[in-house]
N, C-alpha and C. Protein backbone atom coordinates (compact mmCIF):
# COMPACT_ATOMS: atom_id res chain seq x y z
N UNK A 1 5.44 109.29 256.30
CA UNK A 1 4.64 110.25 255.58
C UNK A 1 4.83 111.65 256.17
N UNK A 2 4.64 112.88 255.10
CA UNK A 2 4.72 114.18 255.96
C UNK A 2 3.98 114.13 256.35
N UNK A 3 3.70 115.19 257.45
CA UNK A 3 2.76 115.38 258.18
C UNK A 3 2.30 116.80 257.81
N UNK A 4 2.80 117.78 256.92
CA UNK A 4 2.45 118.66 256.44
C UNK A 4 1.94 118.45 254.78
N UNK A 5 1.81 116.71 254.63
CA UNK A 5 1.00 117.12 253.04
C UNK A 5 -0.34 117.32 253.06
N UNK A 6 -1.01 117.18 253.83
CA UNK A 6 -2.01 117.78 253.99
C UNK A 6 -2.15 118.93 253.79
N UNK A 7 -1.30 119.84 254.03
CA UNK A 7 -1.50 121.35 254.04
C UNK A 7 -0.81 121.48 252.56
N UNK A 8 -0.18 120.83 252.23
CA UNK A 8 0.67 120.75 250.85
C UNK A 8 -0.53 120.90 249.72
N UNK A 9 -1.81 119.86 250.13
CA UNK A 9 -2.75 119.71 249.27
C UNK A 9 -3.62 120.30 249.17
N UNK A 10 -3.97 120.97 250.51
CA UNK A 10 -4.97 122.11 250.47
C UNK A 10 -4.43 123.25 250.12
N UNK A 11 -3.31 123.91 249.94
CA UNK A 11 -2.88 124.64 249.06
C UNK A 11 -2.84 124.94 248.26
N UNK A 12 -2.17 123.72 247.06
CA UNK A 12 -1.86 123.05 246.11
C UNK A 12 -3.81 123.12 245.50
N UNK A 13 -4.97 122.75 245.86
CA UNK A 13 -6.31 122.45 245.72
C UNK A 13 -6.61 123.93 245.63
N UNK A 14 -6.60 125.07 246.72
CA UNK A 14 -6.86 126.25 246.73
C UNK A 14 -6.28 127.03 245.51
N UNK A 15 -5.28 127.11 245.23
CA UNK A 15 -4.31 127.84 244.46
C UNK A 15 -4.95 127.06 243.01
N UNK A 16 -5.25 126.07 242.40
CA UNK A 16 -5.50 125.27 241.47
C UNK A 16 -7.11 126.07 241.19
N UNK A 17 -7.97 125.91 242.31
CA UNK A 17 -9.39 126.27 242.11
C UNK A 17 -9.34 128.12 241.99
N UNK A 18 -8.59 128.80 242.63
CA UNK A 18 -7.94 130.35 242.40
C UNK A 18 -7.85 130.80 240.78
N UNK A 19 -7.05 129.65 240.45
CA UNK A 19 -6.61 129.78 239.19
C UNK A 19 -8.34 129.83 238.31
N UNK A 20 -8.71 128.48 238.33
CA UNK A 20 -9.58 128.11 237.27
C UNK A 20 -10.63 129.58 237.36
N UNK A 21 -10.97 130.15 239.23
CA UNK A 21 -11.89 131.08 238.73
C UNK A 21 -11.40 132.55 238.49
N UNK A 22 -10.05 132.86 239.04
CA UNK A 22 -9.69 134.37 238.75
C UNK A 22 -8.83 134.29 238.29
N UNK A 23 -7.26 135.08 239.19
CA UNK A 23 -6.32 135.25 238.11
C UNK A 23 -5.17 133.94 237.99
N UNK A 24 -4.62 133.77 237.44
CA UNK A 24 -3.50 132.90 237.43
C UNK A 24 -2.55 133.18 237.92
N UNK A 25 -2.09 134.75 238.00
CA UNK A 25 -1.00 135.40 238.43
C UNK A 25 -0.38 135.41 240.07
N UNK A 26 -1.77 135.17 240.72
CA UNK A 26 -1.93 135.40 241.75
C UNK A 26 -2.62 134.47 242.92
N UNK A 27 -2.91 132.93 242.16
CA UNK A 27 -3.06 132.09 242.74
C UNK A 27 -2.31 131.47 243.83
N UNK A 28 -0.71 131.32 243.86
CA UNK A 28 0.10 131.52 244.69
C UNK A 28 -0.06 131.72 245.82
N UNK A 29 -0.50 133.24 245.81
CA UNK A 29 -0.58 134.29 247.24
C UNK A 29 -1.69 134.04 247.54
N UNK A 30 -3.10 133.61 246.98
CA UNK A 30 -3.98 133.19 247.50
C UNK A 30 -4.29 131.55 248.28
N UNK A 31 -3.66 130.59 247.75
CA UNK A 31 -3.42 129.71 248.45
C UNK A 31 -2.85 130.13 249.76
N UNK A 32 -2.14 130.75 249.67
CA UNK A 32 -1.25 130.72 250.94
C UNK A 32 -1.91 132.02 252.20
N UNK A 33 -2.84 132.80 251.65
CA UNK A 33 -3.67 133.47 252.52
C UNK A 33 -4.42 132.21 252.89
N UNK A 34 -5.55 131.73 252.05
CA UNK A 34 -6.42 130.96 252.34
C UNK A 34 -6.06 129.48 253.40
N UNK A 35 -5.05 129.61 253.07
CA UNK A 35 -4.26 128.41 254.08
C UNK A 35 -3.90 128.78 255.22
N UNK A 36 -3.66 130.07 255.56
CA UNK A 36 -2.87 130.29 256.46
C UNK A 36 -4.32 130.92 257.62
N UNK A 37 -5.29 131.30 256.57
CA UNK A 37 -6.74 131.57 257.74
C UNK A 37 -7.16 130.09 258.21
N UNK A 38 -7.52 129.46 257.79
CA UNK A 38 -8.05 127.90 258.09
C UNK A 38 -6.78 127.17 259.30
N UNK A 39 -5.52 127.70 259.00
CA UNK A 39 -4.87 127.28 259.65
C UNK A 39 -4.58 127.97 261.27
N UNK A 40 -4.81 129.29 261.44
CA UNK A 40 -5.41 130.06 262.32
C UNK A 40 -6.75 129.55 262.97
N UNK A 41 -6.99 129.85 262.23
CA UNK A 41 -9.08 129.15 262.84
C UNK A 41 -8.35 127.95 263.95
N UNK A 42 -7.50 126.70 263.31
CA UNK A 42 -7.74 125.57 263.95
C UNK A 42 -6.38 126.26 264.63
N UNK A 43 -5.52 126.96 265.14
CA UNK A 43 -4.68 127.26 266.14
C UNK A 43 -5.69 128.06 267.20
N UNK A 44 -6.79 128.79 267.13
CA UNK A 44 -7.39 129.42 267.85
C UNK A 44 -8.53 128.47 269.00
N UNK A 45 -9.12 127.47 267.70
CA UNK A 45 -9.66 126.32 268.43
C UNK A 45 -8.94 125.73 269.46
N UNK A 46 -7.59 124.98 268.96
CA UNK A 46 -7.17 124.34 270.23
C UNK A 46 -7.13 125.33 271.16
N UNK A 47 -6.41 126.56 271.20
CA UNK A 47 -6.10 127.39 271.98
C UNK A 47 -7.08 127.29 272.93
N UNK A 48 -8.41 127.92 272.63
CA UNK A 48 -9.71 128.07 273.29
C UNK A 48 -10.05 126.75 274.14
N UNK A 49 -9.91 125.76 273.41
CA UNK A 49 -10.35 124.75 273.86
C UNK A 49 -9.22 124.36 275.62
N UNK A 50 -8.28 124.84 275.22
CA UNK A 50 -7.13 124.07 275.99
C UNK A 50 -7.36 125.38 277.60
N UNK A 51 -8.06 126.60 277.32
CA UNK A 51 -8.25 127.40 278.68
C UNK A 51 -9.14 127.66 278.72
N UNK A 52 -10.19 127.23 278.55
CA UNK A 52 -11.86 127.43 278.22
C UNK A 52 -11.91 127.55 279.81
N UNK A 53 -11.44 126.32 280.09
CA UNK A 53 -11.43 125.46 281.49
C UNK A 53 -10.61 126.62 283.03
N UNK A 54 -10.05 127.54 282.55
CA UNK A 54 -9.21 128.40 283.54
C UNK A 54 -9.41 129.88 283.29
N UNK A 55 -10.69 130.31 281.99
CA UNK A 55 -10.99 130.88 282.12
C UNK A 55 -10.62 132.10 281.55
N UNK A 56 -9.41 132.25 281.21
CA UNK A 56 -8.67 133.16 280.07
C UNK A 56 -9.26 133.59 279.01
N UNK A 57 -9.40 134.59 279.00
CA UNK A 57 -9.50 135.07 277.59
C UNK A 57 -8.68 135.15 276.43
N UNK A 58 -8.22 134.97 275.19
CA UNK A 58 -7.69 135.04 274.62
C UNK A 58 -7.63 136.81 273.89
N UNK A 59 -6.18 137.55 274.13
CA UNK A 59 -6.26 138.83 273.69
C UNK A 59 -6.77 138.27 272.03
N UNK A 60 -7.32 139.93 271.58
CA UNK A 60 -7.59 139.90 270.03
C UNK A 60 -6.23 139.85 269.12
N UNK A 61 -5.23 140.44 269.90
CA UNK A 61 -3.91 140.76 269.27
C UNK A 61 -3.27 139.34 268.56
N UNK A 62 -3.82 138.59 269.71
CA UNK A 62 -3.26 136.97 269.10
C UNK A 62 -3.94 136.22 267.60
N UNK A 63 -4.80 136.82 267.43
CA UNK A 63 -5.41 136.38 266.01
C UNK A 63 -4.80 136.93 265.08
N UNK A 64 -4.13 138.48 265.00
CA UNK A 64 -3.90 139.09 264.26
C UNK A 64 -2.08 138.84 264.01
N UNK A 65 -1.87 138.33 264.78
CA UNK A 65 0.05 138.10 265.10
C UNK A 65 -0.20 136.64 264.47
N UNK A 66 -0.92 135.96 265.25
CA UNK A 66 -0.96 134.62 264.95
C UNK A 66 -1.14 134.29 263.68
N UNK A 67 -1.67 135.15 262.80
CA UNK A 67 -2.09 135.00 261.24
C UNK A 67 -0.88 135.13 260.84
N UNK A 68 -0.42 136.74 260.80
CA UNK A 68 0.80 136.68 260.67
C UNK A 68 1.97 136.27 260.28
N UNK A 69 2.32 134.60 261.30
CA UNK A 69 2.91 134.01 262.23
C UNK A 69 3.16 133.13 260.90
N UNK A 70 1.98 132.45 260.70
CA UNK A 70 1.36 131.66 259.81
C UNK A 70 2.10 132.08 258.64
N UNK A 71 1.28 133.19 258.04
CA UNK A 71 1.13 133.44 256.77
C UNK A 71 2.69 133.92 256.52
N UNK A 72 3.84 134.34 257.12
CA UNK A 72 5.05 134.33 257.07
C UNK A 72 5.82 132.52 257.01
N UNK A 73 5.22 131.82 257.36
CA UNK A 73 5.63 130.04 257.67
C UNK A 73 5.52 129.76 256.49
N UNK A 74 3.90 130.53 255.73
CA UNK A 74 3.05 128.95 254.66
C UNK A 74 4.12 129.91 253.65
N UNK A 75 4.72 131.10 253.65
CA UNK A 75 5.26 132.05 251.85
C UNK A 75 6.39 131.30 252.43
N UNK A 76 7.34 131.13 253.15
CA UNK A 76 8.15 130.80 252.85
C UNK A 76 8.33 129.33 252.94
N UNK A 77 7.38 128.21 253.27
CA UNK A 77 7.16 127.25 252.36
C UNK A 77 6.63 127.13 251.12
N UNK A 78 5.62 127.73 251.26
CA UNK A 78 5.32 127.70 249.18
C UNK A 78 6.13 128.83 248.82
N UNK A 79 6.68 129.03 249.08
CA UNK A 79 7.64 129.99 247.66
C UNK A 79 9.04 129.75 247.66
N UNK A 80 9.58 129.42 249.02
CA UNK A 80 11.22 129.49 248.83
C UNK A 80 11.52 127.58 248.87
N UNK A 81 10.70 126.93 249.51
CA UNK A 81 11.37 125.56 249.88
C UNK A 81 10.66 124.69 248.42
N UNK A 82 9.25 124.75 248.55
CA UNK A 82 8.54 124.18 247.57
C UNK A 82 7.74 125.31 246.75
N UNK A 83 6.96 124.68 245.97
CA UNK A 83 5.98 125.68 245.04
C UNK A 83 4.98 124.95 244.36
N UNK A 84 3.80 126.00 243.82
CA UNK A 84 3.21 125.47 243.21
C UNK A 84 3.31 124.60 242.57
N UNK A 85 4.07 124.55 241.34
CA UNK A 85 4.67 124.19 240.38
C UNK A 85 5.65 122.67 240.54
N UNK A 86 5.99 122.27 241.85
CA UNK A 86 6.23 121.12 242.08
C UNK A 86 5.67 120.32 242.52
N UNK A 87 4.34 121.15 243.40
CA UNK A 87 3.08 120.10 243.66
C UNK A 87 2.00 120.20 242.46
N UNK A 88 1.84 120.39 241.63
CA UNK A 88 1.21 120.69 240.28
C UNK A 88 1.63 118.94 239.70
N UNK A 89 3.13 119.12 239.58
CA UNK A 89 3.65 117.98 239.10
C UNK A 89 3.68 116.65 239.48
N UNK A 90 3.35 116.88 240.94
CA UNK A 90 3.05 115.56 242.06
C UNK A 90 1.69 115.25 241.85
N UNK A 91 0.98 116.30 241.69
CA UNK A 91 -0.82 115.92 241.77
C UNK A 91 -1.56 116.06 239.89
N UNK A 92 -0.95 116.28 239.32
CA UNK A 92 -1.67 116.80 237.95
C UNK A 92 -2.14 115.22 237.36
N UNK A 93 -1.39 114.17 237.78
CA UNK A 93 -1.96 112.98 236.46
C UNK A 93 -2.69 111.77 238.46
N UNK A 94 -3.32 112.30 239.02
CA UNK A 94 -3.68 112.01 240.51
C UNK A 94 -5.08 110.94 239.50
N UNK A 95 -5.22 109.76 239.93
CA UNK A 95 -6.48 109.35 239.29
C UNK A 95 -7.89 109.91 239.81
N UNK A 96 -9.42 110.14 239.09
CA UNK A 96 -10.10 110.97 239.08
C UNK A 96 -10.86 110.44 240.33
N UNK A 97 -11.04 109.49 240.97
CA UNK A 97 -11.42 109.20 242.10
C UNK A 97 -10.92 109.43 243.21
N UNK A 98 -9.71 109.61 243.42
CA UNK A 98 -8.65 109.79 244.08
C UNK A 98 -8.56 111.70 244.53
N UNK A 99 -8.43 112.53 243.13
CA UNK A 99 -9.29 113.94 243.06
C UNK A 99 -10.29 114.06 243.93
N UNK A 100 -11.02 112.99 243.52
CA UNK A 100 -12.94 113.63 244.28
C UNK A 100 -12.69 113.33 245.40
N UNK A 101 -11.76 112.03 245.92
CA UNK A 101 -11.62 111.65 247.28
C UNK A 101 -10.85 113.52 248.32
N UNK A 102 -9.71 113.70 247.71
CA UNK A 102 -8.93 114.07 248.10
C UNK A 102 -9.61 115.64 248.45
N UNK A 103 -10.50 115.77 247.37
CA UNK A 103 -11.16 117.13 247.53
C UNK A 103 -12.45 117.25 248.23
N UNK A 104 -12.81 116.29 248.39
CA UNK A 104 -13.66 116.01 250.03
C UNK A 104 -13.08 116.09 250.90
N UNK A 105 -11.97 115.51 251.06
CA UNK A 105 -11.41 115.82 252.55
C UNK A 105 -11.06 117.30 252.50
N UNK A 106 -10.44 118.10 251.74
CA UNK A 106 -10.21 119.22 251.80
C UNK A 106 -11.38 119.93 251.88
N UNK A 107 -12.82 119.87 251.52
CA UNK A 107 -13.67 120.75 251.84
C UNK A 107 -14.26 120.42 253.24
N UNK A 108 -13.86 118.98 253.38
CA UNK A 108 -14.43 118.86 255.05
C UNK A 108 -13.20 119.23 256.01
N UNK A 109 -12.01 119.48 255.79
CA UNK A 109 -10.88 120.16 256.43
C UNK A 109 -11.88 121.90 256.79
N UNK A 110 -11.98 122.48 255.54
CA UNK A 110 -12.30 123.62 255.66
C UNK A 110 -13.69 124.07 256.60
N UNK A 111 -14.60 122.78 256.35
CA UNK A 111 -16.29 122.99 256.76
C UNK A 111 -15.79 122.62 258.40
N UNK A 112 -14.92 121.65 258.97
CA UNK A 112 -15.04 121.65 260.06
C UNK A 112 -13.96 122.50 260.97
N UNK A 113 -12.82 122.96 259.99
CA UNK A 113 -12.29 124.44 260.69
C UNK A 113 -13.10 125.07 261.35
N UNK A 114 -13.85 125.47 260.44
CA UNK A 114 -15.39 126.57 260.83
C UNK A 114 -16.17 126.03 261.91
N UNK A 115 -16.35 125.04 262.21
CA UNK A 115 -17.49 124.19 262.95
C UNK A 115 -16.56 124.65 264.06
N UNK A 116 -15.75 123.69 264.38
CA UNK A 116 -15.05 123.60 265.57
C UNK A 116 -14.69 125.01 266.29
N UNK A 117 -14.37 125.81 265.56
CA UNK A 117 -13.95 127.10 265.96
C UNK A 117 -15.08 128.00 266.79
N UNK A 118 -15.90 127.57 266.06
CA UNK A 118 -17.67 128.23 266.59
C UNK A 118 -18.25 127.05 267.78
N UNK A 119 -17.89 125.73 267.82
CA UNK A 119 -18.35 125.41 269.00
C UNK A 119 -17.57 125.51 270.25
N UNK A 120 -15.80 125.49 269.78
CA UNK A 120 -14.79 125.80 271.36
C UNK A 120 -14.63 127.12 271.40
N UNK A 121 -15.34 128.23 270.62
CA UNK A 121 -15.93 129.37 271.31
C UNK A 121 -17.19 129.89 271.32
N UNK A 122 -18.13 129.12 271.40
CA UNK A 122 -19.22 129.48 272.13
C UNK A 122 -19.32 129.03 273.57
């Protein structure tokens, strides 16, 4: 199994829900922001978590590179290797339980990004 369909689907879920409430045009680039913050959050967590213990601070510069970092990785996976439009085709006939399943985990992906981030830095 990949180990990046996960991120395939929360994309693919973001960019889909983008669509239904704003533009269509631009769902794309919003998946792939929205992916690439959540995906930050949980690079910052481990980070924190892994020198909490030695005391380091983490510069601010690293959030802002580190996004970056990211958000240069997730465009040129969703746009040059894969795309919307081929995970559209993988997930569009997905059975409707399977949906609700799949989109729970993706909102508890997102709810405990947030969690975790706020408890390995407090």
């Amino acid at each position: 199994m990949n180990p990046l369909r996960l991120f395939d689907y929360c994309y693919y879920r973001i960019a889909f829900l983008y669509e239904d409430i704003y533009l269509e045009h631009q769902k794309e680039l919003a998946g792939i922001a929205f992916l690439s913050f959540f995906q930050i959050l949980n690079t910052i967590t481990i980070i924190s978590l892994i020198f909490q213990s030695t005391f380091v601070r983490i510069i601010p510069e690293f959030h802002f590179f580190g996004y970056i970092i990211i958000l240069i990785f997730n465009y040129v996976r969703y746009k040059k290797i894969t795309s919307y439009s081929k995970l559209h085709e993988r997930w569009k006939n997905e059975r409707y339980y399977l949906r609700v399943l799949h989109n729970l985990l993706v909102i508890l992906y997102i709810i405990l990004s947030c969690v975790f981030l706020v408890i390995a830095t407090s």
